[in-house]
Protein backbone atom coordinates (compact mmCIF):
# COMPACT_ATOMS: atom_id res chain seq x y z
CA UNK A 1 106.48 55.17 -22.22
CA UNK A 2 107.83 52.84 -19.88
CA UNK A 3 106.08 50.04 -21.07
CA UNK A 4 107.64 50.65 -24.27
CA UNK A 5 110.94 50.69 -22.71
CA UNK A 6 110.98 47.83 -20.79
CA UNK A 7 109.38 45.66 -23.29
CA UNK A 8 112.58 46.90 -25.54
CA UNK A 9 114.67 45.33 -23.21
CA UNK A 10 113.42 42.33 -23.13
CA UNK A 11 113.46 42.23 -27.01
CA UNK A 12 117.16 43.19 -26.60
CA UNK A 13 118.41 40.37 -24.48
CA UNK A 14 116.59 38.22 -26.46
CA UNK A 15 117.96 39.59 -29.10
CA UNK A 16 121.57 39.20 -27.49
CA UNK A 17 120.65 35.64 -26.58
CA UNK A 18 120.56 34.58 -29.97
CA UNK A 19 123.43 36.68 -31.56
CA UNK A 20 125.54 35.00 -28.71
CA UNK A 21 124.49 31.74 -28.94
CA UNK A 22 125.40 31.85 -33.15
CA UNK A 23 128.35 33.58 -32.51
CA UNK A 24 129.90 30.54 -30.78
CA UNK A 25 129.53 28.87 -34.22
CA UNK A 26 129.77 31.44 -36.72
CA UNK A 27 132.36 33.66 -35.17
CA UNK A 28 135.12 32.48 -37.66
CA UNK A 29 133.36 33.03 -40.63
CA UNK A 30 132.00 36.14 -39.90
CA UNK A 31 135.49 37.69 -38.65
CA UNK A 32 135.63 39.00 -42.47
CA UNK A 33 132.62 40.54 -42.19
CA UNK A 34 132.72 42.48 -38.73
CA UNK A 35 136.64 43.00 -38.38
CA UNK A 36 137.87 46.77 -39.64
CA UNK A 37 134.07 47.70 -40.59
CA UNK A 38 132.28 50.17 -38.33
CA UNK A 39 128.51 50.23 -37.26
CA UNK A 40 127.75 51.96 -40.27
CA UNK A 41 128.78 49.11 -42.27
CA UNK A 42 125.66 46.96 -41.65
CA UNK A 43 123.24 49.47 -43.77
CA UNK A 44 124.76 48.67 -47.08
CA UNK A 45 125.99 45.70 -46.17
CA UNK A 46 125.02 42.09 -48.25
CA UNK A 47 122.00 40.60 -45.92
CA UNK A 48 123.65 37.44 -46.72
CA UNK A 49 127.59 38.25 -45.74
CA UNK A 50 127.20 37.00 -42.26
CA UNK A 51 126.00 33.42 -41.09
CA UNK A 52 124.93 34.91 -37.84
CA UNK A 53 121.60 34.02 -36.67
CA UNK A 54 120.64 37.52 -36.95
CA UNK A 55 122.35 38.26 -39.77
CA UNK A 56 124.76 41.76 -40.00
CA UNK A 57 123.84 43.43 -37.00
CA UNK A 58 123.86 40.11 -34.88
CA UNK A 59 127.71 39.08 -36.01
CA UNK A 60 128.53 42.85 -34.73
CA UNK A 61 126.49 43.32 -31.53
CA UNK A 62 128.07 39.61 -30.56
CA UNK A 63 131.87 40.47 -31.70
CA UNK A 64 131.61 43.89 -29.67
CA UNK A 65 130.40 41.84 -26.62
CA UNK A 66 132.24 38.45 -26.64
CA UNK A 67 135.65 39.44 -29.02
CA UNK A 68 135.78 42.63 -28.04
CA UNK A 69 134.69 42.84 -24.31
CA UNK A 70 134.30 40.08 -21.83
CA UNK A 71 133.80 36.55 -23.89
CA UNK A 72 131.69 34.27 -22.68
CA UNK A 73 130.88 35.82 -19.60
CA UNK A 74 129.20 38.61 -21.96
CA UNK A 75 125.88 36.28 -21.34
CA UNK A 76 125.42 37.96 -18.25
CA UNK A 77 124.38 40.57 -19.98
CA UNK A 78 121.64 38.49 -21.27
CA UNK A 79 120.01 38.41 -17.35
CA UNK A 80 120.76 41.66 -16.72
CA UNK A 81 118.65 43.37 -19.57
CA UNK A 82 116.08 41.08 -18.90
CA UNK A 83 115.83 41.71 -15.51
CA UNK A 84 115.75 45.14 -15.88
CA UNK A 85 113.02 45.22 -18.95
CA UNK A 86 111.39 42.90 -16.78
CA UNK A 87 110.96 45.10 -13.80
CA UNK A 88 109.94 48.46 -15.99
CA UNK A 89 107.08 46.79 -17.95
CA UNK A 90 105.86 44.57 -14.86
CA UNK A 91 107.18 46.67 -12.29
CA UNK A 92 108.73 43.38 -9.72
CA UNK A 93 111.51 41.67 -9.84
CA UNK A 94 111.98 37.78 -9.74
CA UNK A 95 114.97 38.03 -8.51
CA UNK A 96 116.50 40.95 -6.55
CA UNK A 97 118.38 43.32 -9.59
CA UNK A 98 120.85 44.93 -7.49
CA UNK A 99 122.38 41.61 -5.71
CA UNK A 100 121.87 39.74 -9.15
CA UNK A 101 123.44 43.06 -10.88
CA UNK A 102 126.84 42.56 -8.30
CA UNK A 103 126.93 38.98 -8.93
CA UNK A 104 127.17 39.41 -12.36
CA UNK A 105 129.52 42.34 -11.97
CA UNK A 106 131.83 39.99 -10.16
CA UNK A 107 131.27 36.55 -12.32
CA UNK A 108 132.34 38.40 -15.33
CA UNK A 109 135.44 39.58 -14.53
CA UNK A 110 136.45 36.18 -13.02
CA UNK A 111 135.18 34.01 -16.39
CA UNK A 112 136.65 36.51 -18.42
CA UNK A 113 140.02 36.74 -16.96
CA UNK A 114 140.15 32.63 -15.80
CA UNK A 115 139.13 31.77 -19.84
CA UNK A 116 141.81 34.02 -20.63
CA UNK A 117 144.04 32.35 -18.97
CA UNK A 118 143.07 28.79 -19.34
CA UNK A 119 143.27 29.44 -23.65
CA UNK A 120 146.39 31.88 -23.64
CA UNK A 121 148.41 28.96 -25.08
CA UNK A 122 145.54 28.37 -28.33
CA UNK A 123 145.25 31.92 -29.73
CA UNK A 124 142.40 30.67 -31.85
CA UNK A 125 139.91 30.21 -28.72
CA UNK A 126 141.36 33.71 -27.00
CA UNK A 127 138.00 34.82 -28.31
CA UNK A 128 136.12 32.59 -25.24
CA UNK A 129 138.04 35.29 -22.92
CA UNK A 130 137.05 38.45 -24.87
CA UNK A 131 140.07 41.00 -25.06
CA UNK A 132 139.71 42.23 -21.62
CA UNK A 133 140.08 38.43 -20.41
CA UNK A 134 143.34 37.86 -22.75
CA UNK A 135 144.99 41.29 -21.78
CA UNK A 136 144.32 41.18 -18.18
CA UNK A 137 145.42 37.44 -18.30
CA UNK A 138 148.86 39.12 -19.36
CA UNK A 139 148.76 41.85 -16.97
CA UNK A 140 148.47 39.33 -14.00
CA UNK A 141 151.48 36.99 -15.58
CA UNK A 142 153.13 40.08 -15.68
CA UNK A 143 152.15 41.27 -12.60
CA UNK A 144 152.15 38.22 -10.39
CA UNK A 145 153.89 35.58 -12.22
CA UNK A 146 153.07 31.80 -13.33
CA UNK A 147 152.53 30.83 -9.39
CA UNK A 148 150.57 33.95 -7.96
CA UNK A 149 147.79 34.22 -11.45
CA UNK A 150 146.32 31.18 -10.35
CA UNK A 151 146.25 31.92 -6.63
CA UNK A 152 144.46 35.34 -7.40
CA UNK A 153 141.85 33.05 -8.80
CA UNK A 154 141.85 30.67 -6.22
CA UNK A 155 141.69 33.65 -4.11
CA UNK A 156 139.35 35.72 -5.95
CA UNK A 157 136.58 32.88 -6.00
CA UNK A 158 137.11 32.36 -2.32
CA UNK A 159 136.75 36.00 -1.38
CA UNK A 160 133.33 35.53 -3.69
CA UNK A 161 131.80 32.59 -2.40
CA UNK A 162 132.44 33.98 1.27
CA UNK A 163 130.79 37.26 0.46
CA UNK A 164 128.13 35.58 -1.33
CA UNK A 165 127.33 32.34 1.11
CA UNK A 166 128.57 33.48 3.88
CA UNK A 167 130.92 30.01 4.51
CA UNK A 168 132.31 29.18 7.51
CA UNK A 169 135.48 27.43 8.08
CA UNK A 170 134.96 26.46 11.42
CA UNK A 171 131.94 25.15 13.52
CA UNK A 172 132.09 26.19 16.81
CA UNK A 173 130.72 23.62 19.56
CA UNK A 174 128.06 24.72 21.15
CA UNK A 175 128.52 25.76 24.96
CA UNK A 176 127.35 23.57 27.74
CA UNK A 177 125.13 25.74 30.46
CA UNK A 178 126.49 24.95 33.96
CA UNK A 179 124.82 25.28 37.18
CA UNK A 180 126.21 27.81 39.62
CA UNK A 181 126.07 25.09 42.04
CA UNK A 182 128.31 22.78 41.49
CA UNK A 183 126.94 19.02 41.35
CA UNK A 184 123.69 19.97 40.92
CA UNK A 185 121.98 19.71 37.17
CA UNK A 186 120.49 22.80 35.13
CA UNK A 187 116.84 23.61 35.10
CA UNK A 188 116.94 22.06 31.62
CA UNK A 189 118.63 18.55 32.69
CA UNK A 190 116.36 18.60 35.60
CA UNK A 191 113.37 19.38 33.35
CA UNK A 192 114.94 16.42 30.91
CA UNK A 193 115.31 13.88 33.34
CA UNK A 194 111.99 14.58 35.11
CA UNK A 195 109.73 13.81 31.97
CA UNK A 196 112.21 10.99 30.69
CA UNK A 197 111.36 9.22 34.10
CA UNK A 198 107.96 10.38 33.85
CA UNK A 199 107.37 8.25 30.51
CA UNK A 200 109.78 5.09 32.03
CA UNK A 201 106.61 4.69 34.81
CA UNK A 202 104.22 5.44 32.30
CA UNK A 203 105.44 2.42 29.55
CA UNK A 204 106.45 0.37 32.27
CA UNK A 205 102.47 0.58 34.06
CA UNK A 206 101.06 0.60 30.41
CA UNK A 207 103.06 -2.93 30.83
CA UNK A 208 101.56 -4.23 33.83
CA UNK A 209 98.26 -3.42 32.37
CA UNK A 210 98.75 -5.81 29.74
CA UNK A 211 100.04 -8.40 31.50
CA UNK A 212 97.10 -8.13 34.21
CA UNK A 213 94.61 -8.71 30.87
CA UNK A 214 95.82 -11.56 29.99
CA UNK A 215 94.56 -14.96 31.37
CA UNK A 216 96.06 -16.41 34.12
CA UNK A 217 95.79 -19.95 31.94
CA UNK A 218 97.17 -18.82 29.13
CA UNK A 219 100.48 -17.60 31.52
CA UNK A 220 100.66 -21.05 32.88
């Protein structure tokens, strides 16, 4: 049974791949055909009505997701099923689910809401932000004003990128190990200078070898 399942899930966000990827083309002239019609609608509905990729059910499963949900950030969806049809049916991961599943948690609300914002002035590409991008791009206006919305992003991605790559703002120079006595070197420098006098000798007898081969004509 779990076989079955997983191998569903796969089909699924393949399935959603394409239906998303058509919907970025067809979205306008298949708003007759999904707007005001419920999921019922596809059954007896003209196999031809929508340009979709995948026809009816495609135009619907893609406006619920990108129109009616998140936008564009809907594709992580796409990984998500995947990833989890992949790990029923062959039981591993290729990439760790749960961190990948609170990445994508995270990325979509920040493309949704930044799309939003970036197209609230050109209702017709709203759509790119899904509704919860355009309304929550409202709420923050409303909320925080035309100088604090883009600072929450700013801020937002920060907070992100810190959590996610741990980023450090500051390198702090590494600390110097001092003898207890003063004027007198560490073990280390001791060590150090030891073996760096060491090899001096050593090149600098490799040298008088050299010049003890050679003939004493050819130095005159």
């Amino acid at each position: 049974f779990h076989k079955t399942v997983g191998f569903l899930l796969i089909m699924f966000s393949v399935f959603l791949a394409f239906a998303f990827t058509s919907f970025l083309f067809t979205w306008k002239t298949d708003q007759s055909v999904v707007m005001g019609s419920g999921w019922k609608a596809f059954l007896t509905a003209n196999p031809d009505a929508a340009q979709n990729w995948l026809g009816v059910s495609g135009a619907m499963m893609a406006h619920l997701f990108i129109h009616q949900w998140f936008g564009l950030a809907s594709f992580a969806f796409v990984l998500i099923f995947f990833l989890l049809g992949f790990r029923i049916l062959f039981r591993w991961f290729f990439l760790p689910f749960v961190k990948t599943l609170k990445y994508s948690f995270f990325i979509v609300i920040w493309v949704s809401l930044l799309l939003g914002y970036l197209f609230s002035g050109f209702p017709e590409y709203s759509v790119l932000g899904g509704a919860f991008g355009f309304h929550g791009t409202q709420y923050l206006q409303a909320l925080l004003g035309s100088i604090g919305t883009p600072l929450f992003f700013i801020a937002y991605a920060t907070i992100f990128s810190i959590l996610v790559w741990n980023i450090e703002f500051y390198r702090p120079r590494p600390a110097v190990a001092e003898s207890p006595v003063v004027g007198r070197a560490t073990e280390v420098d001791e060590k150090h200078d030891y073996y760096t006098h060491k090899n001096e000798i050593e090149d600098q007898e490799e040298d008088l070898e050299e010049l003890e081969q050679i003939p004493p004509d050819y130095v005159s």
